[in-house]
N, C-alpha and C. Protein backbone atom coordinates (compact mmCIF):
# COMPACT_ATOMS: atom_id res chain seq x y z
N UNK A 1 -4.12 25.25 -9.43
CA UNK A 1 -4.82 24.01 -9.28
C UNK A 1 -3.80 22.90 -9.03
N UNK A 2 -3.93 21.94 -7.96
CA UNK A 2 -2.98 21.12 -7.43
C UNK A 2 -3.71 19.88 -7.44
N UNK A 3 -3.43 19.12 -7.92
CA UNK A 3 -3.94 17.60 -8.35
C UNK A 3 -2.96 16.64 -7.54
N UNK A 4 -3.99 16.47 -6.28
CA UNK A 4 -3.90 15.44 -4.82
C UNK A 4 -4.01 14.16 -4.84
N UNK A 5 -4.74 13.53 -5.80
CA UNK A 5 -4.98 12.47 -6.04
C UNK A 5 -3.58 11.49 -6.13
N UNK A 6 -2.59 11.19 -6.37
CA UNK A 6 -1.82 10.69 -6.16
C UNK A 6 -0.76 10.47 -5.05
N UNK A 7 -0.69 11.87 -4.50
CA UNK A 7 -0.20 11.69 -2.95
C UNK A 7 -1.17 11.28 -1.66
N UNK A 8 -2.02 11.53 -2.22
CA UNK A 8 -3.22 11.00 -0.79
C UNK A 8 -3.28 9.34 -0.82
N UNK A 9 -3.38 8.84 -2.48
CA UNK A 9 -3.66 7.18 -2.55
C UNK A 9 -1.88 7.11 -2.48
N UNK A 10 -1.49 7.41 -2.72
CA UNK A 10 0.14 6.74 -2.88
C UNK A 10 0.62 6.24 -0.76
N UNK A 11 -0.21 7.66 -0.55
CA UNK A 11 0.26 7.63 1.63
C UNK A 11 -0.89 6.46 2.13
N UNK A 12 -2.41 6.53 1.76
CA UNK A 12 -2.76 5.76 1.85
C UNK A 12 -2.89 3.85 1.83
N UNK A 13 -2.13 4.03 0.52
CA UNK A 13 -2.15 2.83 0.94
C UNK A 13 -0.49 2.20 1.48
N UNK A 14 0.62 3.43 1.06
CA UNK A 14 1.48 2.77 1.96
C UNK A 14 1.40 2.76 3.46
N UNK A 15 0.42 3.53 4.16
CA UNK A 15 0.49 2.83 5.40
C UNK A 15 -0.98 1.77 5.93
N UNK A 16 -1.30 1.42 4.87
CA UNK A 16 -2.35 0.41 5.07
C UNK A 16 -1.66 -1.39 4.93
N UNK A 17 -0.62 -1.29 4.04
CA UNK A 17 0.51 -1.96 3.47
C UNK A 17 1.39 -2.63 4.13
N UNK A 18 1.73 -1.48 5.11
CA UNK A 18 2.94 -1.67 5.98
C UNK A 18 2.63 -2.82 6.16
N UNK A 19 3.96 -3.62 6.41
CA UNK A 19 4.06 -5.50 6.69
C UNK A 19 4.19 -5.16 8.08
N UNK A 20 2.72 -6.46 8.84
CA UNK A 20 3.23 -6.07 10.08
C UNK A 20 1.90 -5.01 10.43
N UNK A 21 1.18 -4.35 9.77
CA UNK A 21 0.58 -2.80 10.42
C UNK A 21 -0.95 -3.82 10.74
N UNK A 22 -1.48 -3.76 9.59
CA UNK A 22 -3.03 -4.53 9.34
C UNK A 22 -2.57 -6.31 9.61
N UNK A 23 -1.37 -6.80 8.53
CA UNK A 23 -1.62 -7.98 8.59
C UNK A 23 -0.48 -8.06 7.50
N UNK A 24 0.10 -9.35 7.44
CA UNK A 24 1.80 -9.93 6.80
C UNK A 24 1.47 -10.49 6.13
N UNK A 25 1.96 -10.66 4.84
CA UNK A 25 2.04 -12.32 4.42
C UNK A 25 3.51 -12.25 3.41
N UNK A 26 3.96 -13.59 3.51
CA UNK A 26 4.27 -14.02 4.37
C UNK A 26 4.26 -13.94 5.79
N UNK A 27 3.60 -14.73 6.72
CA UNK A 27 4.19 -14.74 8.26
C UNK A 27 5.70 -15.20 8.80
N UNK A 28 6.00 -15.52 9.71
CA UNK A 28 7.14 -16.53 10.10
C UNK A 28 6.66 -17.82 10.36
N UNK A 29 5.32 -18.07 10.71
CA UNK A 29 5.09 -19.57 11.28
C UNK A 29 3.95 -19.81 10.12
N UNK A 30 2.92 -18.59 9.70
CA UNK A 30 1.57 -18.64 9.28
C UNK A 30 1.80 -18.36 7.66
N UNK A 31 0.87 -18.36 6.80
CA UNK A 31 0.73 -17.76 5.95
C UNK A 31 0.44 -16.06 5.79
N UNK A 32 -0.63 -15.99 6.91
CA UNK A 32 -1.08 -14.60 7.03
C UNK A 32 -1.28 -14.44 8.79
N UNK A 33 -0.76 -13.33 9.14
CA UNK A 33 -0.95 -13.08 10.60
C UNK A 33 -1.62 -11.68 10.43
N UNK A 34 -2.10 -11.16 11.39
CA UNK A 34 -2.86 -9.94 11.96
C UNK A 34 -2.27 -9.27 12.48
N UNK A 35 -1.59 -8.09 12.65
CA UNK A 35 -1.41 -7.38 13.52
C UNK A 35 -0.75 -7.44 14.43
N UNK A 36 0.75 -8.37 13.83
CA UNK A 36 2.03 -8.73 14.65
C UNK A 36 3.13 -8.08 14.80
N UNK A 37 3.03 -6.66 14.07
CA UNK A 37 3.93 -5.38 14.12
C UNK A 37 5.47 -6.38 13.64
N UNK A 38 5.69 -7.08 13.05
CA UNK A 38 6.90 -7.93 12.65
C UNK A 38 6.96 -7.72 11.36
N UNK A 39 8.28 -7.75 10.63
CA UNK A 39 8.36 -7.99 9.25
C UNK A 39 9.58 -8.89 8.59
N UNK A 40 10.06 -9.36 7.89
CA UNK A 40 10.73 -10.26 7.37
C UNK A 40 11.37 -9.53 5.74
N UNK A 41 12.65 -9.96 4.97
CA UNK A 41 12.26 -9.75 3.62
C UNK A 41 11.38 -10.20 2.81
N UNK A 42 10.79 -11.13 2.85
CA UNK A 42 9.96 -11.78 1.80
C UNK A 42 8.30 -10.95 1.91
N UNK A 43 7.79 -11.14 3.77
CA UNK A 43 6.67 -9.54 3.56
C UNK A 43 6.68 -8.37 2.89
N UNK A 44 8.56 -8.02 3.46
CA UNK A 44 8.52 -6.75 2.02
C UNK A 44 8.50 -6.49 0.65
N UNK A 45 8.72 -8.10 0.29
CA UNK A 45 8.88 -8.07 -1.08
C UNK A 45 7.35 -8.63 -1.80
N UNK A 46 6.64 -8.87 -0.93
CA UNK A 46 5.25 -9.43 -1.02
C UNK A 46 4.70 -7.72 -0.98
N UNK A 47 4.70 -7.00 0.11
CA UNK A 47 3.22 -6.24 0.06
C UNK A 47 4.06 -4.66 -0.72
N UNK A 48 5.54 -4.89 -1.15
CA UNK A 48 5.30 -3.81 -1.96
C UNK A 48 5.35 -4.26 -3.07
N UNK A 49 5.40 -5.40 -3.67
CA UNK A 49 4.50 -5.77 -5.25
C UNK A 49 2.87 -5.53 -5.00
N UNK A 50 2.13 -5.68 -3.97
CA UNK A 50 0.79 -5.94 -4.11
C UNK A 50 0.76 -4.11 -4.14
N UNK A 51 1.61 -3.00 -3.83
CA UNK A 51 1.79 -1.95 -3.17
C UNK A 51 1.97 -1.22 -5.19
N UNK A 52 2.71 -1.94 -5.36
CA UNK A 52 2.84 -1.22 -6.96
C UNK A 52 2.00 -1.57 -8.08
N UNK A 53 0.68 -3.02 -7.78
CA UNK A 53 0.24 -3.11 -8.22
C UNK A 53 -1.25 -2.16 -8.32
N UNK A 54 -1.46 -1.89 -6.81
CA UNK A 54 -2.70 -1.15 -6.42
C UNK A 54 -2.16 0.40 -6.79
N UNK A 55 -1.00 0.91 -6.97
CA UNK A 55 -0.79 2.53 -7.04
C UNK A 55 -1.24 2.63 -8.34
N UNK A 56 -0.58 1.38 -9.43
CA UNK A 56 -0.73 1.12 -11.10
C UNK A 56 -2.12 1.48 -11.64
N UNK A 57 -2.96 0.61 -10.60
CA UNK A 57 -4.49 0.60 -11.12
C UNK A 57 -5.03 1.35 -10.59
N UNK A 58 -5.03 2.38 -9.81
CA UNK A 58 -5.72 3.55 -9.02
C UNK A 58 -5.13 4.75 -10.40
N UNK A 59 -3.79 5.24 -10.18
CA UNK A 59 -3.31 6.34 -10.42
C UNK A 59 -3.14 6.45 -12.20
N UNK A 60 -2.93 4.82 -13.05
CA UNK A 60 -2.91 4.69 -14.13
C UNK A 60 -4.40 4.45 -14.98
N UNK A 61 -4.47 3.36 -14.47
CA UNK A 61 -5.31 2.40 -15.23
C UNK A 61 -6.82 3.44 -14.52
N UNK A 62 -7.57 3.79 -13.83
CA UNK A 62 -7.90 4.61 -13.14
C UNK A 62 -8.27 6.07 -14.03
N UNK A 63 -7.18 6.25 -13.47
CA UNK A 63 -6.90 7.93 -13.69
C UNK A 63 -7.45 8.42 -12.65
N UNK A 64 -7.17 8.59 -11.29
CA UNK A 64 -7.67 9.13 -10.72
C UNK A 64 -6.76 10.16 -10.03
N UNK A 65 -7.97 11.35 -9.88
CA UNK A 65 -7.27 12.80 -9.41
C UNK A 65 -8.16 13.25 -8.84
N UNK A 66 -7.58 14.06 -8.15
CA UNK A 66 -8.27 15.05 -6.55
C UNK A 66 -7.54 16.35 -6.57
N UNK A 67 -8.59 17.21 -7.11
CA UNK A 67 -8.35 18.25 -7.47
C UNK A 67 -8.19 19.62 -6.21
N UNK A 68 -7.59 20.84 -5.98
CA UNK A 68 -7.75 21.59 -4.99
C UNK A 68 -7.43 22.11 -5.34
N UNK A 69 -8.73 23.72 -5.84
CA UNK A 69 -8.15 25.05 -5.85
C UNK A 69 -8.06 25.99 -5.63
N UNK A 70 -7.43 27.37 -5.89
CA UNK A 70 -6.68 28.00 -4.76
C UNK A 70 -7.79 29.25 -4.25
């Protein structure tokens, strides 16, 4: 029995995340841009706090698991 639940939300939302993929914030000119494939340090330091906050409350606070067996 292999418990998925953490690698599926962990890939999920890092590429939903990506600065630059969906949408930045920080921008360079904006607060929030769309879909400007750009990133900066401060985006990265913005969407992987929002990135460790959402893994915290899914995988901890949560408990969530996705089970598959053999």
């Amino acid at each position: 029995m292999a418990d998925w639940g953490p690698v599926i939300v962990a890939t999920v939302l890092f590429v939903l995340l990506s600065p630059g993929l969906l949408f930045q914030i920080p921008a360079k000119n904006k607060v929030v841009e769309f879909g400007n494939m750009q990133t900066n340090g401060a985006s990265i330091f913005v969407h992987s706090s929002i990135y460790l906050g959402l893994i915290t409350i899914f995988l901890i606070a949560l408990d969530l698991h996705i089970y598959v067996y053999d």
